[in-house]
PDB file of N, CA and C in Angstrom:
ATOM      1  N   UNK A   1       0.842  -1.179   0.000  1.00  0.00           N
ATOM      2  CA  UNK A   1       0.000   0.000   0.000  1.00  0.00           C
ATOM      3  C   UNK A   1       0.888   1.244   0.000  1.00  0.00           C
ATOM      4  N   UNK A   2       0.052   2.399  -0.563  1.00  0.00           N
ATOM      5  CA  UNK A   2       1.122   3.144  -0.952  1.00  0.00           C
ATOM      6  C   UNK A   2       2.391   3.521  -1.617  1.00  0.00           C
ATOM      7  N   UNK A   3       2.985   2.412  -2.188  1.00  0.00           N
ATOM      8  CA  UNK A   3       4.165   2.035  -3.106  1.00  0.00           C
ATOM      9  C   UNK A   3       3.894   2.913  -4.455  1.00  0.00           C
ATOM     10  N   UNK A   4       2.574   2.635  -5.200  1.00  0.00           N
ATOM     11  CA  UNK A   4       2.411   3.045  -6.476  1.00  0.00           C
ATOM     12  C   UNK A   4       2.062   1.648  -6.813  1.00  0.00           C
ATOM     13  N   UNK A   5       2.086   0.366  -6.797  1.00  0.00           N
ATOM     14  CA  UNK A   5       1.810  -0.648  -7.425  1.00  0.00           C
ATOM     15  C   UNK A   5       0.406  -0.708  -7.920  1.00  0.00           C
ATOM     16  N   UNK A   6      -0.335  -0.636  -6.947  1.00  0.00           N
ATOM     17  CA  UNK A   6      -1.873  -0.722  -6.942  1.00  0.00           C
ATOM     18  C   UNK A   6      -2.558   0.256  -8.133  1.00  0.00           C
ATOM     19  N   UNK A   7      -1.723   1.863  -8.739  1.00  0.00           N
ATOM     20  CA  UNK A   7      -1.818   2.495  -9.265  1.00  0.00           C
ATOM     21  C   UNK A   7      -1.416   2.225 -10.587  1.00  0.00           C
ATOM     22  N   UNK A   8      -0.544   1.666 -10.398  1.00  0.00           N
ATOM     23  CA  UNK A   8       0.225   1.093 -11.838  1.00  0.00           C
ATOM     24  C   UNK A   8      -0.710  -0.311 -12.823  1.00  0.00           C
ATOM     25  N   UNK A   9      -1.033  -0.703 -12.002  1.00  0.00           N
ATOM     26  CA  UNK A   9      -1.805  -2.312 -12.457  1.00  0.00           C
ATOM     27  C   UNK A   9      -3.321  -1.662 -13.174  1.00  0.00           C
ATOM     28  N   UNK A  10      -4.080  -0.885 -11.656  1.00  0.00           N
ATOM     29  CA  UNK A  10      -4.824  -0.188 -12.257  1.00  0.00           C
ATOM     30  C   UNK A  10      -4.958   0.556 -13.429  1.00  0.00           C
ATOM     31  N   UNK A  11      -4.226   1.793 -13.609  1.00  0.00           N
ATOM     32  CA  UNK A  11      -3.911   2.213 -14.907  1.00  0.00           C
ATOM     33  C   UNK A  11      -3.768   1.134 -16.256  1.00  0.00           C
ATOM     34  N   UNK A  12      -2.604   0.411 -16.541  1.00  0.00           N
ATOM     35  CA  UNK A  12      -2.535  -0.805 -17.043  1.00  0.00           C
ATOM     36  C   UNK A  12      -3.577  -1.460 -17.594  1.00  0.00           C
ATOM     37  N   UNK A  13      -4.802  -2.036 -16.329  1.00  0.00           N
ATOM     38  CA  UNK A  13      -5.743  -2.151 -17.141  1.00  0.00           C
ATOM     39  C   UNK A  13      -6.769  -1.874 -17.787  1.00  0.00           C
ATOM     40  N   UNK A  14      -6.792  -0.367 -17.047  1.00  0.00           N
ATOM     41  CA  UNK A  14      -7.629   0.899 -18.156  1.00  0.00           C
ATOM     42  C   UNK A  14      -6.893   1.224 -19.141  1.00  0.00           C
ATOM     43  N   UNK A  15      -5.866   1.126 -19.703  1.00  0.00           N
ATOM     44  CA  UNK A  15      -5.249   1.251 -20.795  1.00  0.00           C
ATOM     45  C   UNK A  15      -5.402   0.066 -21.668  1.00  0.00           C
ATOM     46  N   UNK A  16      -5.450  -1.130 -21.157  1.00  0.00           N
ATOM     47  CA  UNK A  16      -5.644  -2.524 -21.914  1.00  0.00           C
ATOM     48  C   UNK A  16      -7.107  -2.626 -22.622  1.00  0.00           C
ATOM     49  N   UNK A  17      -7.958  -2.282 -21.261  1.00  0.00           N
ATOM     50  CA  UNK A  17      -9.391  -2.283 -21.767  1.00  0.00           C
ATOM     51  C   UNK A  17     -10.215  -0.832 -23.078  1.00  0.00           C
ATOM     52  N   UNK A  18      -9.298   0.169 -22.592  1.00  0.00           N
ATOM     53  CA  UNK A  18      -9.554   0.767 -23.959  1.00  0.00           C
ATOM     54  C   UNK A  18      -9.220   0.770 -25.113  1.00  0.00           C
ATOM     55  N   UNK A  19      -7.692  -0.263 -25.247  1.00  0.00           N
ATOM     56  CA  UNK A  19      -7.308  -0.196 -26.642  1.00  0.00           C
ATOM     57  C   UNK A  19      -8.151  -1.624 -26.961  1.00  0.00           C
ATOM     58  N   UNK A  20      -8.809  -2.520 -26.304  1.00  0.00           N
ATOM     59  CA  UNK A  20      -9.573  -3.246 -26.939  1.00  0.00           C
ATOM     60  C   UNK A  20     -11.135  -2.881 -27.402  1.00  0.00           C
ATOM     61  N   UNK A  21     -11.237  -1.381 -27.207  1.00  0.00           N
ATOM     62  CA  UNK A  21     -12.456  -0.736 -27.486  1.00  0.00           C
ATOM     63  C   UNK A  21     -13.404  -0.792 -26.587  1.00  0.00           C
ATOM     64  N   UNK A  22     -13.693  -1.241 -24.983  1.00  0.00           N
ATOM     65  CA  UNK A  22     -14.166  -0.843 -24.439  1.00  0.00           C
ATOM     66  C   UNK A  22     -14.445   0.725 -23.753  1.00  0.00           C
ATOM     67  N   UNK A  23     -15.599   1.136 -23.569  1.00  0.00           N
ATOM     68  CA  UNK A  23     -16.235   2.125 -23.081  1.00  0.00           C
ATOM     69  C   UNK A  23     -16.342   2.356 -21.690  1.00  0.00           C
ATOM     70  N   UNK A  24     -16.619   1.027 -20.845  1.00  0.00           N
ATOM     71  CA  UNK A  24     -16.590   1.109 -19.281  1.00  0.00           C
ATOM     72  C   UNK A  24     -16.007   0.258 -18.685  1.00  0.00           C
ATOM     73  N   UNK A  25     -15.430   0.253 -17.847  1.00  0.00           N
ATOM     74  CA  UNK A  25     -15.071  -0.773 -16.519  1.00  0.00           C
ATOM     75  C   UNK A  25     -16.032  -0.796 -15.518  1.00  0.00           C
ATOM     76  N   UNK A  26     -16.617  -1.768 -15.311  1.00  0.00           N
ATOM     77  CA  UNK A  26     -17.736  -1.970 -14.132  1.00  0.00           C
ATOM     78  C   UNK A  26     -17.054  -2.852 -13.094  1.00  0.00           C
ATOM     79  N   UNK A  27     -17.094  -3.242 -12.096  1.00  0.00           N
ATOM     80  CA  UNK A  27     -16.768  -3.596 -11.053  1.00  0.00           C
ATOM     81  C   UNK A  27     -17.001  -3.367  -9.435  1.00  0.00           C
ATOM     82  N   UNK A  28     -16.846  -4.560  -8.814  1.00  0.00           N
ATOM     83  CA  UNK A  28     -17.315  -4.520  -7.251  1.00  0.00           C
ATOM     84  C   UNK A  28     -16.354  -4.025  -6.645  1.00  0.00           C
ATOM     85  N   UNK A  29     -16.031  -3.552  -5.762  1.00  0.00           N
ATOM     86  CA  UNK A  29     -14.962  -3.187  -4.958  1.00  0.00           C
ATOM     87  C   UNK A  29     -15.273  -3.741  -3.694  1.00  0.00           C
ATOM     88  N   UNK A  30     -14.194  -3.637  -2.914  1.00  0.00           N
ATOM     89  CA  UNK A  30     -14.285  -3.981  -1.565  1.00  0.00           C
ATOM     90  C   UNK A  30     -14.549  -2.508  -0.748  1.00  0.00           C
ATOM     91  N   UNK A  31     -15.312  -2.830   0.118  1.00  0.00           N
ATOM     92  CA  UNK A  31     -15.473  -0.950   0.648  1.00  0.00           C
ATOM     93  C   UNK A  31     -14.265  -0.200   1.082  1.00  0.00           C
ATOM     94  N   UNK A  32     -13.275  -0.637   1.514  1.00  0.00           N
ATOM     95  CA  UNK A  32     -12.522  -0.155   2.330  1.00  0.00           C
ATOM     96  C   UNK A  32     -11.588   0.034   1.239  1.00  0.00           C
ATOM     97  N   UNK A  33     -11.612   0.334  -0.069  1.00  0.00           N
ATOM     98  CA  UNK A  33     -10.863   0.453  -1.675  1.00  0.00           C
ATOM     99  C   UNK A  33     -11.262   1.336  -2.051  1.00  0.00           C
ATOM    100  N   UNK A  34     -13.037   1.441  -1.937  1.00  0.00           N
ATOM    101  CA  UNK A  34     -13.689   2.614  -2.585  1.00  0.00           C
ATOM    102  C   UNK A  34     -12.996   3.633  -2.610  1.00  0.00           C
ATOM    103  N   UNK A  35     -12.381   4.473  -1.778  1.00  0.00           N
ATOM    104  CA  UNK A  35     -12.041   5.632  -1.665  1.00  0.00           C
ATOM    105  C   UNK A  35     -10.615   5.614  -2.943  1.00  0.00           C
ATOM    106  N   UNK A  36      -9.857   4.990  -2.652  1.00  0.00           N
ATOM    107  CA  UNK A  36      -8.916   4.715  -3.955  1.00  0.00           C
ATOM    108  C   UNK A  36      -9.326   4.906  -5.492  1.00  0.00           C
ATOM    109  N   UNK A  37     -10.158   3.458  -5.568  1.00  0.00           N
ATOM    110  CA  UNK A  37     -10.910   4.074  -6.700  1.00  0.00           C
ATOM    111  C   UNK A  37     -11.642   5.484  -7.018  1.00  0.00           C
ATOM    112  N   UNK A  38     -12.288   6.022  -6.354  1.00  0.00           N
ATOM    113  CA  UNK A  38     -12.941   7.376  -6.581  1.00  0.00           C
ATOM    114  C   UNK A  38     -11.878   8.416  -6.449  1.00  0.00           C
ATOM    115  N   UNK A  39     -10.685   8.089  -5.780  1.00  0.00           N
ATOM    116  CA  UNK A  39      -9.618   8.505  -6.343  1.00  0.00           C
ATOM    117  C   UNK A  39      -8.935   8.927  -7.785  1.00  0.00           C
ATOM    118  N   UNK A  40      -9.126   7.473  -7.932  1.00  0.00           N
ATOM    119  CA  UNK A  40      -8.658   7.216  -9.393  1.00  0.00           C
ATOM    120  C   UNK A  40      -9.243   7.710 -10.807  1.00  0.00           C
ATOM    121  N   UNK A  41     -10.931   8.254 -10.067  1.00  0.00           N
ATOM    122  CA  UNK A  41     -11.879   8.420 -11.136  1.00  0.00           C
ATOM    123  C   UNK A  41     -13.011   7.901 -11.342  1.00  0.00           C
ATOM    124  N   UNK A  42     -12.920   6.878 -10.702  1.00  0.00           N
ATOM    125  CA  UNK A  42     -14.321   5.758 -11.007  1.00  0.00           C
ATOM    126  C   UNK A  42     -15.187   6.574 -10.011  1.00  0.00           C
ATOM    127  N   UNK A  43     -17.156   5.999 -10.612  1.00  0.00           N
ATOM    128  CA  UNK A  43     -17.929   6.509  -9.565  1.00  0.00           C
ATOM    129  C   UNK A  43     -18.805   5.121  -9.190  1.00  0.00           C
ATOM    130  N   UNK A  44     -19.591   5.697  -7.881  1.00  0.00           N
ATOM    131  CA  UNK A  44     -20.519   4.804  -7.459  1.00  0.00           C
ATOM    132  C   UNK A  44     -21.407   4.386  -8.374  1.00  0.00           C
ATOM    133  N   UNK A  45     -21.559   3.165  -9.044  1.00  0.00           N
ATOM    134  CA  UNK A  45     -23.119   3.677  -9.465  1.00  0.00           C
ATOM    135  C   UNK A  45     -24.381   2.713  -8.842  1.00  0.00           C
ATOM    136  N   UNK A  46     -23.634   1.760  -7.741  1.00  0.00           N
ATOM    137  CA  UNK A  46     -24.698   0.590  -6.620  1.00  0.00           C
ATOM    138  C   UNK A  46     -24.192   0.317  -5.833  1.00  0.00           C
ATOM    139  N   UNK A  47     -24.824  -0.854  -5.299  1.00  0.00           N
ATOM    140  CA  UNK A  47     -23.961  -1.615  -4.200  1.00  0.00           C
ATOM    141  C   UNK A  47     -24.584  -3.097  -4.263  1.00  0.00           C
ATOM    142  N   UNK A  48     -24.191  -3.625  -3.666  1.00  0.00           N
ATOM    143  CA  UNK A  48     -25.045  -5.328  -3.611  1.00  0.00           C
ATOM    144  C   UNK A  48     -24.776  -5.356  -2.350  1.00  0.00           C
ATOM    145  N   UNK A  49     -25.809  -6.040  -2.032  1.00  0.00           N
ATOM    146  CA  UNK A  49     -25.530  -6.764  -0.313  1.00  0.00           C
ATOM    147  C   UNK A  49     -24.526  -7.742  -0.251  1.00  0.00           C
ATOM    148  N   UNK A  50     -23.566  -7.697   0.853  1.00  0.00           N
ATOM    149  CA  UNK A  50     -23.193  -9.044   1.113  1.00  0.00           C
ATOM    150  C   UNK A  50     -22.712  -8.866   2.616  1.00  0.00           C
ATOM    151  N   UNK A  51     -23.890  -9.769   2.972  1.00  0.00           N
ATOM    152  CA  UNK A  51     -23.709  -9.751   4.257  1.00  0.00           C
ATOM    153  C   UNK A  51     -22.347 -10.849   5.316  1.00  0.00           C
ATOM    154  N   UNK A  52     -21.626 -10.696   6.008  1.00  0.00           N
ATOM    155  CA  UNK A  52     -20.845 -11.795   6.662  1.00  0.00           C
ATOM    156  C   UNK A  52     -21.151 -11.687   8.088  1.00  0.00           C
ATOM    157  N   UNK A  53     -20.798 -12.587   8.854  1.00  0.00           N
ATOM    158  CA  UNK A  53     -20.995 -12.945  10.099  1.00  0.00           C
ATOM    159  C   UNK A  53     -20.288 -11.815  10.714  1.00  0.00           C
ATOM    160  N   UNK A  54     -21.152 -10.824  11.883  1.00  0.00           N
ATOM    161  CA  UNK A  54     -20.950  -9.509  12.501  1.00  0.00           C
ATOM    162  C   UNK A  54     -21.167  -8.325  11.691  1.00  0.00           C
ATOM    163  N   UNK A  55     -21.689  -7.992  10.311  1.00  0.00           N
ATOM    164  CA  UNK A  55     -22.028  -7.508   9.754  1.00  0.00           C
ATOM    165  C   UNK A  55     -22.633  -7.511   8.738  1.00  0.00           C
ATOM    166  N   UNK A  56     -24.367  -7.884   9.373  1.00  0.00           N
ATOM    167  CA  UNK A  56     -25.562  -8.125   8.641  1.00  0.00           C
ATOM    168  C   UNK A  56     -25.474  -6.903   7.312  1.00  0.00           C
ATOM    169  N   UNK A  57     -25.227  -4.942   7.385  1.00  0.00           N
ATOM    170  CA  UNK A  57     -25.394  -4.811   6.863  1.00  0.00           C
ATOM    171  C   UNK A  57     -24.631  -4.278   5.572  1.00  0.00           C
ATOM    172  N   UNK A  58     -23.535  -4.919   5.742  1.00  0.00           N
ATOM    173  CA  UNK A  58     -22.093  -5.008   4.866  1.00  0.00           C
ATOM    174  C   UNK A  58     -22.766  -5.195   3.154  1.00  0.00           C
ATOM    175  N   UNK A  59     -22.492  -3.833   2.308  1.00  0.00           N
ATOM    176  CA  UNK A  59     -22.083  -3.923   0.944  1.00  0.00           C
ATOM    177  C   UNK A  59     -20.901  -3.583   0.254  1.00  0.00           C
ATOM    178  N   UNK A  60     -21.380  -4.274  -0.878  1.00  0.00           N
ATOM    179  CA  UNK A  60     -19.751  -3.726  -1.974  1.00  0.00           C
ATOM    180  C   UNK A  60     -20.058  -2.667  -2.785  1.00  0.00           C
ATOM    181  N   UNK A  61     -19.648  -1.766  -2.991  1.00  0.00           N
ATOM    182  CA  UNK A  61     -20.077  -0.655  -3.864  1.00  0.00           C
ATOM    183  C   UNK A  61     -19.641  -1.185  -5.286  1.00  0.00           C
ATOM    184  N   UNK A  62     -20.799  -0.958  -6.175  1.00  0.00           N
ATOM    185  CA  UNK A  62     -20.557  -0.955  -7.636  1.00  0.00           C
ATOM    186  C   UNK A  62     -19.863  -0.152  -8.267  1.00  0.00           C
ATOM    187  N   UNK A  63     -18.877  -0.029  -8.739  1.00  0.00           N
ATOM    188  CA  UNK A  63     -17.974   1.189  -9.211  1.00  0.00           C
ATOM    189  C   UNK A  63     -18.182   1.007 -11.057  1.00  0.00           C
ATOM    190  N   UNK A  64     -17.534   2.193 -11.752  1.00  0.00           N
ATOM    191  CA  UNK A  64     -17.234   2.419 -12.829  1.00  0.00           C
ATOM    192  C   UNK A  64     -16.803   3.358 -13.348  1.00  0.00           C
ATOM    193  N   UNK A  65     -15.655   3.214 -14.298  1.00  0.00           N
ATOM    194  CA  UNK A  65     -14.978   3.650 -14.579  1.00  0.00           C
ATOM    195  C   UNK A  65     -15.194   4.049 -16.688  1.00  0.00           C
ATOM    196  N   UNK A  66     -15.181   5.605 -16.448  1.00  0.00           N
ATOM    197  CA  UNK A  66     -15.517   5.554 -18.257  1.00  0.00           C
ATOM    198  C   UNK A  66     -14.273   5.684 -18.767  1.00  0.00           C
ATOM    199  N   UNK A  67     -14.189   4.851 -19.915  1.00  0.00           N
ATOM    200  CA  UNK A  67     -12.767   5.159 -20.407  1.00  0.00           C
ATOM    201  C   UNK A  67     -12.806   5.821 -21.484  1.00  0.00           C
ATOM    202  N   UNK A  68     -11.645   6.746 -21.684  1.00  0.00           N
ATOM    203  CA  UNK A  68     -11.580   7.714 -22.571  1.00  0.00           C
ATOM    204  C   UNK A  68     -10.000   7.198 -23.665  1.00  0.00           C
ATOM    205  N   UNK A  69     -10.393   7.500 -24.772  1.00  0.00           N
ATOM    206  CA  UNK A  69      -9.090   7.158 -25.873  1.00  0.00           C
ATOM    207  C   UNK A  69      -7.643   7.508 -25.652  1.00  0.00           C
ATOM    208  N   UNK A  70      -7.536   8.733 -24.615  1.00  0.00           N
ATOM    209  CA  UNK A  70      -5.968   8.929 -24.151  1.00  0.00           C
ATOM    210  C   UNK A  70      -5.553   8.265 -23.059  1.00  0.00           C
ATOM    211  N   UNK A  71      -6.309   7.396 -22.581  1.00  0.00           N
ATOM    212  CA  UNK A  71      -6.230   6.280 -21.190  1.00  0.00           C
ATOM    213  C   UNK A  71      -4.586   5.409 -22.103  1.00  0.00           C
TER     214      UNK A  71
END
């Protein structure tokens, strides 16, 4: 954490996924990431439940990311 790695991979594969002509990255995150990502650019756009033992009301936020041609 904090290194730049996490930033690098990321990038990477918004660069991969737009030169194959995708438009969005959709994805779950783990909550405690969210903030990274919305960092990075991506927004909320849900959540899903998933509940675990001690925290009935635990979700993952739906993230996405639009990709643009200079990615």
């Amino acid at each position: 954490m904090r290194s730049g790695v996490g930033r690098a991979l990321l990038e990477h594969a918004l660069q991969t996924a737009c030169a194959l002509g995708y438009r969005f990255m959709d994805f779950e995150s783990d909550p405690n990431a969210e903030g990274f990502y919305r960092k990075m650019g991506a927004v909320r756009i849900g959540e899903r439940p998933t509940p675990i033992s001690g925290q009935s009301e635990r979700v993952l936020p739906k993230m996405r990311f639009e990709l643009k041609e200079s990615q």
